[in-house]
Protein backbone atom coordinates (compact mmCIF):
# COMPACT_ATOMS: atom_id res chain seq x y z
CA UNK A 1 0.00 0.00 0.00
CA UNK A 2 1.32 3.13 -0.66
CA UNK A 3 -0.20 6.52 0.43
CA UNK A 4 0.98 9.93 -1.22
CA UNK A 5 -0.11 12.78 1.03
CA UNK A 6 -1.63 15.29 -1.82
CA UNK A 7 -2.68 17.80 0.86
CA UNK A 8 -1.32 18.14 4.12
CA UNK A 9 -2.87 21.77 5.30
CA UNK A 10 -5.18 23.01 7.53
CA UNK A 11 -8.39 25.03 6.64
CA UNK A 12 -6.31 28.37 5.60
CA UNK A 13 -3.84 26.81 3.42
CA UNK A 14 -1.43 27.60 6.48
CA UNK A 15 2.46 27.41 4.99
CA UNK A 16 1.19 27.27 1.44
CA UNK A 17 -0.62 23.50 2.21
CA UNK A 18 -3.10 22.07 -0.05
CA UNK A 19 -6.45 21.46 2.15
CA UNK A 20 -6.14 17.83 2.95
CA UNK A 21 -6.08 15.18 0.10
CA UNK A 22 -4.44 11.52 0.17
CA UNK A 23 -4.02 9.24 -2.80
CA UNK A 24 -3.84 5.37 -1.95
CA UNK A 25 -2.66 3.05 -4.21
CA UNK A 26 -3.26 -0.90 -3.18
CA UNK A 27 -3.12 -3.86 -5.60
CA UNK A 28 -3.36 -1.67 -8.62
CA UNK A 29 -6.70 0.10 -7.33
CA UNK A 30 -6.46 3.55 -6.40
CA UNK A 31 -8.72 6.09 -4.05
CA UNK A 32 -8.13 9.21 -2.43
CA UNK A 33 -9.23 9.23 0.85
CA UNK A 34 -10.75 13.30 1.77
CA UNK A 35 -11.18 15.97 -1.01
CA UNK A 36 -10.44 19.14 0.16
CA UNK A 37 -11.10 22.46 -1.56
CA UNK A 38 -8.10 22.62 -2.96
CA UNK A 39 -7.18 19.22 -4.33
CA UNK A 40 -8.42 19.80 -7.89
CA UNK A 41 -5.21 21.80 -8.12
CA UNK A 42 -3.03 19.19 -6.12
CA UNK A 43 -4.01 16.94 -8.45
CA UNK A 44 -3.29 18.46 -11.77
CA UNK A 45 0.14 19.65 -10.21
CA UNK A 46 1.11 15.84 -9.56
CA UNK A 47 -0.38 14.55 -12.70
CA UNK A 48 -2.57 11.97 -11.15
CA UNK A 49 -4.58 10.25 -13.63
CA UNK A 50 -8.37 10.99 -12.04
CA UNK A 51 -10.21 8.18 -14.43
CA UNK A 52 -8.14 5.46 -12.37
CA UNK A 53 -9.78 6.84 -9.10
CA UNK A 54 -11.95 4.07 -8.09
CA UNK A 55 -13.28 5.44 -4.93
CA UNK A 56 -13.68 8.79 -2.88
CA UNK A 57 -13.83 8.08 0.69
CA UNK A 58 -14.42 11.34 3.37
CA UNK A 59 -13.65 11.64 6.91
CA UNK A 60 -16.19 14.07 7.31
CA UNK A 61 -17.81 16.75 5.83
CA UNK A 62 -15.97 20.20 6.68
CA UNK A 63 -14.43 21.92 2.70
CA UNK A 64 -11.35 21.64 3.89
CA UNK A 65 -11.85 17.87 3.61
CA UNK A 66 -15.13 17.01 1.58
CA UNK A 67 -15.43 20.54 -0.72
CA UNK A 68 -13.68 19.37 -3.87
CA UNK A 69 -15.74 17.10 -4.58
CA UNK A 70 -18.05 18.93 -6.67
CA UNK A 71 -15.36 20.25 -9.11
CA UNK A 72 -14.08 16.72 -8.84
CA UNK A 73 -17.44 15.65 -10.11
CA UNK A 74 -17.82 18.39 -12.78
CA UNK A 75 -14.19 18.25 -14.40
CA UNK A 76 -15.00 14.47 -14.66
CA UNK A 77 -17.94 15.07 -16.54
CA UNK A 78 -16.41 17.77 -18.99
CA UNK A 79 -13.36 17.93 -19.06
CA UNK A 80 -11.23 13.93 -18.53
CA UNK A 81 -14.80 12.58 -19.44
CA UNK A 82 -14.92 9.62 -17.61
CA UNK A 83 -16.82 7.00 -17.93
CA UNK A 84 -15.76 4.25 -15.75
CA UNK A 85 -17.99 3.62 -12.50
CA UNK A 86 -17.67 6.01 -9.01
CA UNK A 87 -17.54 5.30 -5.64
CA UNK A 88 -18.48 8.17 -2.88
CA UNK A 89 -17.99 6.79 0.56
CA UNK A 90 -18.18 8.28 4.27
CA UNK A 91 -19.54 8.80 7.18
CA UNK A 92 -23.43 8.37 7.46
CA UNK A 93 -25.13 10.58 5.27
CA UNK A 94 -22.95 10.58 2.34
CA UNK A 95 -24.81 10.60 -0.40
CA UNK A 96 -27.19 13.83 0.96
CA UNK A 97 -24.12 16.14 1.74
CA UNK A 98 -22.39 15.12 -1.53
CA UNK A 99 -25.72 16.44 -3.44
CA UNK A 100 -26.11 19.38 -1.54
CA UNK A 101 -22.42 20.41 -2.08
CA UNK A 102 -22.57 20.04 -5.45
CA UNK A 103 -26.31 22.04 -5.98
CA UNK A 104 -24.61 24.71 -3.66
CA UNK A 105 -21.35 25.07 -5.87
CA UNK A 106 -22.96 24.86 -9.38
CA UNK A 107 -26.39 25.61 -8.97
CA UNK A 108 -28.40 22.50 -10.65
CA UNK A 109 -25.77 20.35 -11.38
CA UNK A 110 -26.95 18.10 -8.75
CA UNK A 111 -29.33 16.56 -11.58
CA UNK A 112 -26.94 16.27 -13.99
CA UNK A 113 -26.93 13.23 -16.11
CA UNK A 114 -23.64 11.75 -15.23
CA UNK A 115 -21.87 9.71 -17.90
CA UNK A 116 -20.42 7.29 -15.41
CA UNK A 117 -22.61 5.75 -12.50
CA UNK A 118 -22.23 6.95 -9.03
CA UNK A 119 -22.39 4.63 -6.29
CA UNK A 120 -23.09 5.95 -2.67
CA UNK A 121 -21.33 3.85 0.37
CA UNK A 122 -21.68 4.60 4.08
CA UNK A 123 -19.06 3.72 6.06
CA UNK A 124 -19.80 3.33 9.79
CA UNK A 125 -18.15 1.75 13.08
CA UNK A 126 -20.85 -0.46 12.48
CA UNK A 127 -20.37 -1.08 8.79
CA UNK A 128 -16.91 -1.49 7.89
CA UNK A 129 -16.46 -1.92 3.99
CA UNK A 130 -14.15 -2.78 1.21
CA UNK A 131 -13.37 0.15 -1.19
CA UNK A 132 -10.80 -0.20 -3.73
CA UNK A 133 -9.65 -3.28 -2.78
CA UNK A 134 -8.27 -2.40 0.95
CA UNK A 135 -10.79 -2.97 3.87
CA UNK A 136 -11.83 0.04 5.48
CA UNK A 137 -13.06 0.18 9.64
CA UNK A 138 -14.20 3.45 10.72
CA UNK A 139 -13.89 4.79 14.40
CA UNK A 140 -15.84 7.94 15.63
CA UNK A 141 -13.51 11.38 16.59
CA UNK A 142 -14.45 14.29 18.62
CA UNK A 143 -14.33 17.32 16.02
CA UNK A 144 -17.43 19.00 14.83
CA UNK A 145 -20.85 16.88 14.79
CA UNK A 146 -22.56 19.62 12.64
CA UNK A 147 -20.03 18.18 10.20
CA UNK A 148 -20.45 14.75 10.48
CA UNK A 149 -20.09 12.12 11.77
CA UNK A 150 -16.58 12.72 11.85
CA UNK A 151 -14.55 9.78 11.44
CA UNK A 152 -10.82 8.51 11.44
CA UNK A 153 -10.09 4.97 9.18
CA UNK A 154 -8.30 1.81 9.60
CA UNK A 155 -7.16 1.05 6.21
CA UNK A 156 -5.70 -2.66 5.54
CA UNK A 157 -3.96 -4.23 2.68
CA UNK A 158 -1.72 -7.16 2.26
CA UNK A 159 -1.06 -7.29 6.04
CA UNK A 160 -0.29 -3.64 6.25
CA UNK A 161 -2.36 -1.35 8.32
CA UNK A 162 -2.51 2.69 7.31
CA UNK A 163 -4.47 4.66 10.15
CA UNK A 164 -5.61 8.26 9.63
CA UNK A 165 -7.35 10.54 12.43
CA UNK A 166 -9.36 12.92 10.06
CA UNK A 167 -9.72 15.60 12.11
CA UNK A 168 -10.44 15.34 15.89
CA UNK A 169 -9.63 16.34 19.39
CA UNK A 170 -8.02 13.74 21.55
CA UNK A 171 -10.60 10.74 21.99
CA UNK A 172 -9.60 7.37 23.43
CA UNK A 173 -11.04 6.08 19.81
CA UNK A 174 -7.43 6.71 18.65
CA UNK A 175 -6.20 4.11 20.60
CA UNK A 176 -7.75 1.45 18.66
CA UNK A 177 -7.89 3.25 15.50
CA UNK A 178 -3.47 3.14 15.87
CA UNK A 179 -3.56 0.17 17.66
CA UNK A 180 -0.72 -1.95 15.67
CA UNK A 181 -0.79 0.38 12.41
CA UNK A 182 2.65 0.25 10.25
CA UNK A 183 1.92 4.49 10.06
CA UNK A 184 -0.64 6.68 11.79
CA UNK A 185 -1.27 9.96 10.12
CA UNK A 186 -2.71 12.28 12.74
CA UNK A 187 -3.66 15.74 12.97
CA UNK A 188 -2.00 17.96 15.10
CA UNK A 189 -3.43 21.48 14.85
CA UNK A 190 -1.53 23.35 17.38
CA UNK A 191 1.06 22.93 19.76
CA UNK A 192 0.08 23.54 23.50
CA UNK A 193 -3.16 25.08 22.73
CA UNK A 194 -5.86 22.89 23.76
CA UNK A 195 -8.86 23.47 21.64
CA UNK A 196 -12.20 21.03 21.69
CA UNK A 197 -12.19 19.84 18.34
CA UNK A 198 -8.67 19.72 17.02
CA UNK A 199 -5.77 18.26 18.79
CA UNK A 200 -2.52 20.27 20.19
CA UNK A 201 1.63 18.42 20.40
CA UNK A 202 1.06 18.42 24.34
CA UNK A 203 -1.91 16.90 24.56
CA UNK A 204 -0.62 13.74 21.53
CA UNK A 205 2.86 13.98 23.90
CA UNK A 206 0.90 12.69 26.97
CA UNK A 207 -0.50 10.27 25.08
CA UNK A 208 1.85 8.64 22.83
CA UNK A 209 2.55 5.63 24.50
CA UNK A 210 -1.50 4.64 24.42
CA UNK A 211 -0.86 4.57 20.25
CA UNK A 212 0.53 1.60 19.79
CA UNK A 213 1.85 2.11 16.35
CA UNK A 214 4.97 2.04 14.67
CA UNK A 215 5.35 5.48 13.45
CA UNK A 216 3.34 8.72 13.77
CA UNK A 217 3.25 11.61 11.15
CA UNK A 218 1.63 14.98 12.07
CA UNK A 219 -0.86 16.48 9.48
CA UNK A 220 -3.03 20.11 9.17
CA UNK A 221 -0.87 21.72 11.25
CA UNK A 222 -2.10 25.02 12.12
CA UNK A 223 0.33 28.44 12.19
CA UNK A 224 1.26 27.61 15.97
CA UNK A 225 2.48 24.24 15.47
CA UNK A 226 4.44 25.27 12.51
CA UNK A 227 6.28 28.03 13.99
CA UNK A 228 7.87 24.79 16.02
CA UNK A 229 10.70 23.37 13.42
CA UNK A 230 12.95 21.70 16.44
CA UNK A 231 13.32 17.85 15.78
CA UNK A 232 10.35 15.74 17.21
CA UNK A 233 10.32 12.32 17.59
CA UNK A 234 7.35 12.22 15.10
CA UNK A 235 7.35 12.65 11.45
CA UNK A 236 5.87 15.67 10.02
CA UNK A 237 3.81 15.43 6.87
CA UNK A 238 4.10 17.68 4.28
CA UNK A 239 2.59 18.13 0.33
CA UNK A 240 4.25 15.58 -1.83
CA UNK A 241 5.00 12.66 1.06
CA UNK A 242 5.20 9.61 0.13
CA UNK A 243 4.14 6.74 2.92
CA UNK A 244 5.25 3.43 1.54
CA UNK A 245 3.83 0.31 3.82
């Protein structure tokens, strides 16, 4: 499995960062897993081919991480012209939020009549699913329920685990969403400001040894946690990474 991080920003673009954006490649399938605002542009920059997309999957439903989807949508309609089949998975929901993102962006082009079929999957703690070819768990985070549900993913793949937070405040959900992953890609907003829905370097510090994974990467960092460049016994993401598990 092998994850490029497209986008590895915050809301603002914060350091120049694409809004967040992964591409997963596994057994010759290939998703992206969140869609931010800006990863139209991320993607034409690396060159991705967007008819082998297979699959969209969402954390949750913030732009920063669900609002390129409907110029995803469009520029596969007019522009690559696909025609192969689409998957558009997340949280609970799913296929409501992706409708009324795209009606709200381009007024009536919710009932457009798409040239490739569309296929709507919610994925749940409940309802785990394969997508792409890798099996996907879902585990609830603490971020913004107005935006939801917000949820972090267990991806697995040839007996490699990739784990991903979305976004989210600390929750004890982590533990088992980490829990033996080969990487966890986490967000860590700020540094020692605690906030209620993101989560801050002090508060992942006091609770690193509960993540029992092999290695950690930080993601949408925020200005605060930025401004911090001293070495850290954690990876920190940044546009162009390449995780190879």
């Amino acid at each position: 499995m092998k994850v490029t991080i497209l986008g590895s920003g915050d809301a603002f673009g914060s350091g120049g960062r694409f809004n967040t954006c992964l591409h997963v490649e596994a057994g010759g399938e290939q998703m992206l897993l969140d869609c931010g605002g800006s990863s139209l542009v991320a993607l034409n920059k690396t060159g991705i081919e967007r008819n082998r997309l297979s699959t969209l999957l969402f954390t949750h439903f913030h732009g920063d991480h669900f609002g390129g989807l409907p110029a995803f949508l469009l520029e596969a309609q007019f522009v690559s012209r696909r025609t192969q089949p689409l998957t558009i998975a997340g949280p609970r929901g799913v296929e409501q939020r992706a409708l009324q993102a795209i009606e709200n962006d381009f007024p009536g082009a919710s009932g457009n009549a798409w040239r490739f079929p569309i296929t709507y999957v919610e994925v749940t703690p409940e309802t785990p699913a394969t997508l792409a070819g890798v099996a996907v768990e879902a585990f609830p985070m603490e971020h913004d329920q107005r935006a939801g549900p917000c949820q972090g993913y267990r991806l697995q793949h040839g007996g490699k685990v990739f784990a991903f937070s979305g976004d989210s405040a600390w929750t004890d959900a982590l533990i088992p969403l980490s829990a033996g992953a080969d990487v966890l890609l986490i967000e860590c907003y700020t540094w020692d400001q605690v906030l209620a829905n993101h989560l801050d370097y002090g508060t992942l510090r006091e609770h690193r040894a509960d993540l029992g994974t092999k290695r950690i990467v930080l993601t949408h960092m925020g200005p605060l946690m930025l401004a911090h460049q001293e070495e850290l016994p954690e990876a920190r993401a940044h546009d162009g990474m390449v995780l190879s598990l």
